[in-house]
Protein backbone atom coordinates (compact mmCIF):
# COMPACT_ATOMS: atom_id res chain seq x y z
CA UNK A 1 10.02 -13.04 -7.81
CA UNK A 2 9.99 -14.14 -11.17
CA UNK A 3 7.81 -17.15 -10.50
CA UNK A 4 5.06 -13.77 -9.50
CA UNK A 5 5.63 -11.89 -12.77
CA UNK A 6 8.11 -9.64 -10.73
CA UNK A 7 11.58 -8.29 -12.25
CA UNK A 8 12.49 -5.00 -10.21
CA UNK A 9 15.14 -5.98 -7.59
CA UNK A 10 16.79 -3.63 -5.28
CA UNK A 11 19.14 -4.52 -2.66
CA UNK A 12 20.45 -2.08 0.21
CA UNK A 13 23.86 -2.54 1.00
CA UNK A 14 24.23 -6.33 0.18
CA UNK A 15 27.19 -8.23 0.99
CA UNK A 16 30.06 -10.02 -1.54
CA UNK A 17 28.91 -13.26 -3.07
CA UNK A 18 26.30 -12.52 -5.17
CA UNK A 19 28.06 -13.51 -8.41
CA UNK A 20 29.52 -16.58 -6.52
CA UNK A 21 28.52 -20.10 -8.57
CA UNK A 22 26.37 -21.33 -5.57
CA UNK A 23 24.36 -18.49 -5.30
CA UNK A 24 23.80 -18.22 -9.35
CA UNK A 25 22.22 -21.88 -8.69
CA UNK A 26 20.41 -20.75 -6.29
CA UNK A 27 18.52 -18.18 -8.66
CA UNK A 28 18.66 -20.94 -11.72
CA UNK A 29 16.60 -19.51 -14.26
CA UNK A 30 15.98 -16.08 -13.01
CA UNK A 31 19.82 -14.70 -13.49
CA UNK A 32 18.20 -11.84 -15.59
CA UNK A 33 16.62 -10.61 -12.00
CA UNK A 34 19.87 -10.90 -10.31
CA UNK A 35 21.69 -9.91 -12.81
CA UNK A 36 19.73 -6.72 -13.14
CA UNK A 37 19.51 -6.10 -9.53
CA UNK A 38 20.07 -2.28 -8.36
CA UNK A 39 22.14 -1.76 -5.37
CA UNK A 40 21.62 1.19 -2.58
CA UNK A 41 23.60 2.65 -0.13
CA UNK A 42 20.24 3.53 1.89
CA UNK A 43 16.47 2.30 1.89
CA UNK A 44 15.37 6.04 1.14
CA UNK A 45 17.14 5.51 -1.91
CA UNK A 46 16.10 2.26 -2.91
CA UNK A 47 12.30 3.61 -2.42
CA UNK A 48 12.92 7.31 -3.24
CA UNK A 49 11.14 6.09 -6.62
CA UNK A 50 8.08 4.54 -5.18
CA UNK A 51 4.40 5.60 -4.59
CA UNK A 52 3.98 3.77 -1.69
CA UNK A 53 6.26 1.96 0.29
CA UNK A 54 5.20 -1.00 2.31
CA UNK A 55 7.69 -2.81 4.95
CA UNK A 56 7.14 -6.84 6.11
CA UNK A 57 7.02 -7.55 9.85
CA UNK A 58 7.64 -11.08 11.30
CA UNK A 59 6.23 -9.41 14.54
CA UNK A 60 1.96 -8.90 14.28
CA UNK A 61 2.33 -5.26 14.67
CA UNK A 62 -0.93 -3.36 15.49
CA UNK A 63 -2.13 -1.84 12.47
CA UNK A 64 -0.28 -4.57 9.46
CA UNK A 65 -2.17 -5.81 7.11
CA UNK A 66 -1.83 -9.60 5.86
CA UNK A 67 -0.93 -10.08 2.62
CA UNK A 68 -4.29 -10.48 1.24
CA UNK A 69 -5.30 -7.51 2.56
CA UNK A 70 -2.35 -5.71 1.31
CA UNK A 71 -2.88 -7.40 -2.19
CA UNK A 72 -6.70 -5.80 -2.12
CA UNK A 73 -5.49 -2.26 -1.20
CA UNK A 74 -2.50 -2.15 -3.66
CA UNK A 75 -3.75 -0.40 -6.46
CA UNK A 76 -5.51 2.03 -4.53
CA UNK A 77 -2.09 2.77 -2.16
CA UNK A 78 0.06 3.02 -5.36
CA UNK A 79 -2.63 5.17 -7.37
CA UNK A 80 -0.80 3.57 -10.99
CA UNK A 81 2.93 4.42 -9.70
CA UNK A 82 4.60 1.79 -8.26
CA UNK A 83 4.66 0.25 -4.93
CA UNK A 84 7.97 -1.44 -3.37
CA UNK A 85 8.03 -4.59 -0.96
CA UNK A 86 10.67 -4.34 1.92
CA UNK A 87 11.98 -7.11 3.69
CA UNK A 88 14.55 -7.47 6.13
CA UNK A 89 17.54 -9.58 6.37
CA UNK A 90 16.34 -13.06 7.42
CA UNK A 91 18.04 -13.56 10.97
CA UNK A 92 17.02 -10.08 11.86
CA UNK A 93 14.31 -8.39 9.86
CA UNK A 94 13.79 -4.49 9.38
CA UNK A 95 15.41 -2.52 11.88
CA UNK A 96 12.72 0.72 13.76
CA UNK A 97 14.35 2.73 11.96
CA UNK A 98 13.40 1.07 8.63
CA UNK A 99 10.29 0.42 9.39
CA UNK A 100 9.16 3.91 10.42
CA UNK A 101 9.94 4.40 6.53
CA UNK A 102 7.38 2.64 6.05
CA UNK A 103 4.01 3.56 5.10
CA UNK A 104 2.11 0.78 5.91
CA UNK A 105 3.47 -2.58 6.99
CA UNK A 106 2.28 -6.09 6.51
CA UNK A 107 2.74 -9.52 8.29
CA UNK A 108 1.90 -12.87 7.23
CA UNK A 109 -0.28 -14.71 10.46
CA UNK A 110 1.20 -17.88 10.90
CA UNK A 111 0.54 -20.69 13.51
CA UNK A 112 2.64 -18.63 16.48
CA UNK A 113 3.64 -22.70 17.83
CA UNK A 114 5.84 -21.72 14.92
CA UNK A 115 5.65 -18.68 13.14
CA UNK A 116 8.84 -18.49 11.59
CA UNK A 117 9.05 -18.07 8.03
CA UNK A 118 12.94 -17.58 5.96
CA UNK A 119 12.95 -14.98 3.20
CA UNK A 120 12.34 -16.55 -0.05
CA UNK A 121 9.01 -17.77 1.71
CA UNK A 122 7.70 -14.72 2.80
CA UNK A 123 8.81 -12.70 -0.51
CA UNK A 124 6.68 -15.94 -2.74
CA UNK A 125 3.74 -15.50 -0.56
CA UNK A 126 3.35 -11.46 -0.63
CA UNK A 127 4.22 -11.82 -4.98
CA UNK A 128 1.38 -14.30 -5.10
CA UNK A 129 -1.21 -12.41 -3.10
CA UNK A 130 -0.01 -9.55 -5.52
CA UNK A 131 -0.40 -11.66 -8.59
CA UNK A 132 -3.32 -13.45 -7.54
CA UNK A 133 -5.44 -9.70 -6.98
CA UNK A 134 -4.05 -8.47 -10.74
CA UNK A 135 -5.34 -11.89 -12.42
CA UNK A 136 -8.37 -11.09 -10.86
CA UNK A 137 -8.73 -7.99 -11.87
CA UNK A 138 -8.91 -9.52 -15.54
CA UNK A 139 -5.26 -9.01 -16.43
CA UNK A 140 -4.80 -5.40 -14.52
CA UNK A 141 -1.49 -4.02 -13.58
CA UNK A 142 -1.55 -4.09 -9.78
CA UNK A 143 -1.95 -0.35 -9.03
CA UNK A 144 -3.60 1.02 -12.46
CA UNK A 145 -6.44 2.86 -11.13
CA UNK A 146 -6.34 5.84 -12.97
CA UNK A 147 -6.25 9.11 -11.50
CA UNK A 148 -3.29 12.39 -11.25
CA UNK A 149 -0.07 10.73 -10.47
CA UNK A 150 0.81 10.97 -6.74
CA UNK A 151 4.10 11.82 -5.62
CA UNK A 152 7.02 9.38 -5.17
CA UNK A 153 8.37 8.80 -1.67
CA UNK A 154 11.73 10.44 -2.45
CA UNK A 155 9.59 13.77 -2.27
CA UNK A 156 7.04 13.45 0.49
CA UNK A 157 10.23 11.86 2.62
CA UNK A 158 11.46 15.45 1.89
CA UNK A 159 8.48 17.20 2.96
CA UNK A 160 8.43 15.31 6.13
CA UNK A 161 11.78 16.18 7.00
CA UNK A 162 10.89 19.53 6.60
CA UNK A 163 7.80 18.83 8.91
CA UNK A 164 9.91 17.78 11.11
CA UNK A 165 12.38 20.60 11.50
CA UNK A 166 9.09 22.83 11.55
CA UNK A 167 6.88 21.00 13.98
CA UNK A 168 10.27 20.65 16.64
CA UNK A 169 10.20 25.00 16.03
CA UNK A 170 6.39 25.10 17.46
CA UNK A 171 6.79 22.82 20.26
CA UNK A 172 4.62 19.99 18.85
CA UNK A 173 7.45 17.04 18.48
CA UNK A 174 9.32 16.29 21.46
CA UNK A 175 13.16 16.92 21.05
CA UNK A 176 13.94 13.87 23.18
CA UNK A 177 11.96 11.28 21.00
CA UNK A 178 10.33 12.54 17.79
CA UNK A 179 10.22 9.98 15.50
CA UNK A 180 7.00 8.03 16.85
CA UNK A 181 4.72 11.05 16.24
CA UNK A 182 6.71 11.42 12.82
CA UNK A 183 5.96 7.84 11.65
CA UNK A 184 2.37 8.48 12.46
CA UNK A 185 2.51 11.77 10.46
CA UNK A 186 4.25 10.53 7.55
CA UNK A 187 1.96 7.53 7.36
CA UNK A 188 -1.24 10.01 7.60
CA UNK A 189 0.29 11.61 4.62
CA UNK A 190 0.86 8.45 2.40
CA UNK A 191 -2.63 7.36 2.81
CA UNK A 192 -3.95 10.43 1.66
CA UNK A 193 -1.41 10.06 -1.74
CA UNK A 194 -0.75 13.30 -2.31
CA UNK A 195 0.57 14.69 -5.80
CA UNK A 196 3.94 16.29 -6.20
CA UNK A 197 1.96 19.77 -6.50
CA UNK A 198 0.55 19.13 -3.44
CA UNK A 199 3.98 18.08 -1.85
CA UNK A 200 5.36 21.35 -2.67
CA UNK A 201 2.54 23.62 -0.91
CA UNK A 202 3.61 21.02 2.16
CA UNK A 203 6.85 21.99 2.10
CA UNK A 204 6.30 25.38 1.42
CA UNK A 205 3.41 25.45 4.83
CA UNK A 206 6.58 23.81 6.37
CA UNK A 207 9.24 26.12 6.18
CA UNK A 208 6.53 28.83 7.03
CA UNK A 209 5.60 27.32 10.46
CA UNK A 210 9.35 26.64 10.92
CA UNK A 211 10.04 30.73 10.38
CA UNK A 212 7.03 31.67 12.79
CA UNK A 213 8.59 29.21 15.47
CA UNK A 214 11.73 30.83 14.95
CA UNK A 215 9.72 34.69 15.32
CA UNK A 216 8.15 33.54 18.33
CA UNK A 217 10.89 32.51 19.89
CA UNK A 218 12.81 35.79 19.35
CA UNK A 219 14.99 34.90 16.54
CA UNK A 220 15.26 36.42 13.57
CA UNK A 221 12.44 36.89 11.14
CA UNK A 222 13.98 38.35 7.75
CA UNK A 223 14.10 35.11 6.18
CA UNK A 224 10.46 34.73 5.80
CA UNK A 225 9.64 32.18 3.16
CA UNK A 226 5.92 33.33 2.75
CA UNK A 227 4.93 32.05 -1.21
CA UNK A 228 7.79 29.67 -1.92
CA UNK A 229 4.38 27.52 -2.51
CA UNK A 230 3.70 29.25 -5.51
C-alpha cells in the first residue's frame, strides 16, 4: 500500500497478532499504515464511508473488470469521493455475501495453469494500476472529476434495504431468494452515482411502494408516508 501512495487501511474483524514482532517486520517501513489501521465489526461499516465500493474476485466472474480497466473507470465510479478496495482473506476470498456488497468487482486474469495469486500480490497490482492511471493523469487524485458529491455507500446501502422491504410488499423479489435481483439493483444504482438528495427521494419512493403493497394487500393504510421526500 504504501509502496502505491496508499495510507487508508481498514480491516474487518482481524484476528490477534497484529502488534506481534514478526508481523511489524513484515510491514518494515510502513508501521504508520498499520499502525493507523481502522478496525470493523462489519464490511458495511468499513465501506459505509465510500463512494463506490469495489470487491476482488480470484474467480473471472462475468461482468469484473481487470485492474486496468478498473484503474480507467475509477475517477468516474468515485465522482471525487473515495473509492475502497476489498479483498478477501487469502485461503478463502470474499464470501457471496460480501461480494453482493459490492458494486462492481474486479479480477486480475492470470495464466489459469496457475492462477493463484496470495494477498499482498493482488493488493500491489490493483495500487499500481491505481497509481499508474493518477500519474497519468498529470498528478490527478484518482477520482477528482469534479461534479455534486454523490452519496456514500453507508446511505444508498440504506436505501436499498428499504427497496428491499418495499419491492418483497409488491411481489417483485422472491421471498425464497432475494438477494440476486438485489445485487443487480443495488449495482444499477451505484453506477448511476446518485447524490445524497437523490438517495432520500429513493427512500422516500421506497417506503411509499412498501405502504401501497401493504393497502393492496388489505392491511392497514393510515401510516401513509406520502412526502417524507420532501
Amino acid at each position: 500500500m504504501k509502496n502505491m501512495g496508499l495510507r487508508t487501511l481498514w480491516l474487518v474483524e482481524p484476528g490477534p497478532g497484529l502488534d506481534d514482532p514478526g508481523a511489524r517486520s513484515l510491514a518494515y517501513g510502513a508501521w504508520d499504515v498499520l499502525d493507523g489501521a481502522r478496525r470493523a465489526s462489519s464490511l458495511l461499516e468499513a465501506v459505509s464511508g465510500s463512494v463506490a465500493v469495489v470487491g476482488t474476485s480470484g474467480r473471472d466472474v462475468t461482468g469484473a473488470w481487470t485492474p486496468r480497466e478498473l484503474a480507467t473507470a475509477a475517477g468516474r465510479l468515485a465522482g471525487g469521493g473515495p473509492l475502497s478496495l476489498v479483498f478477501g482473506p487469502e485461503a478463502s476470498g470474499l464470501t457471496r455475501a460480501e461480494m453482493d456488497l459490492c458494486h462492481s468487482l474486479v479480477h486480475v486474469p492470470t495464466d489459469p495453469v496457475h492462477p493463484s495469486l496470495n494477498l499482498a500480490q493482488a493488493v500491489l497490482l490493483l495500487a499500481y494500476e491505481l497509481r499508474l492511471a493518477a500519474l497519468t493523469e498529470a498528478g490527478a487524485a484518482v477520482g477528482d472529476v469534479g461534479g455534486e458529491a454523490r452519496a456514500p455507500a453507508g446511505e444508498l446501502e440504506q436505501a436499498v434495504r428499504e427497496l428491499r422491504e418495499a419491492l418483497l410488499e409488491i411481489g417483485f423479489l422472491d421471498p425464497a431468494s432475494p438477494d440476486r435481483v438485489l445485487t443487480e439493483l443495488r449495482r444499477l444504482l451505484a453506477r448511476g452515482g446518485p447524490t445524497p438528495r437523490e438517495v432520500v427521494l429513493l427512500r422516500g419512493l421506497a417506503r411509499q411502494v412498501a405502504w401501497a403493497g401493504r393497502v393492496a394487500r388489505g392491511g392497514a393504510g393510515s401510516d401513509n408516508p406520502r412526502g417524507s421526500g420532501r
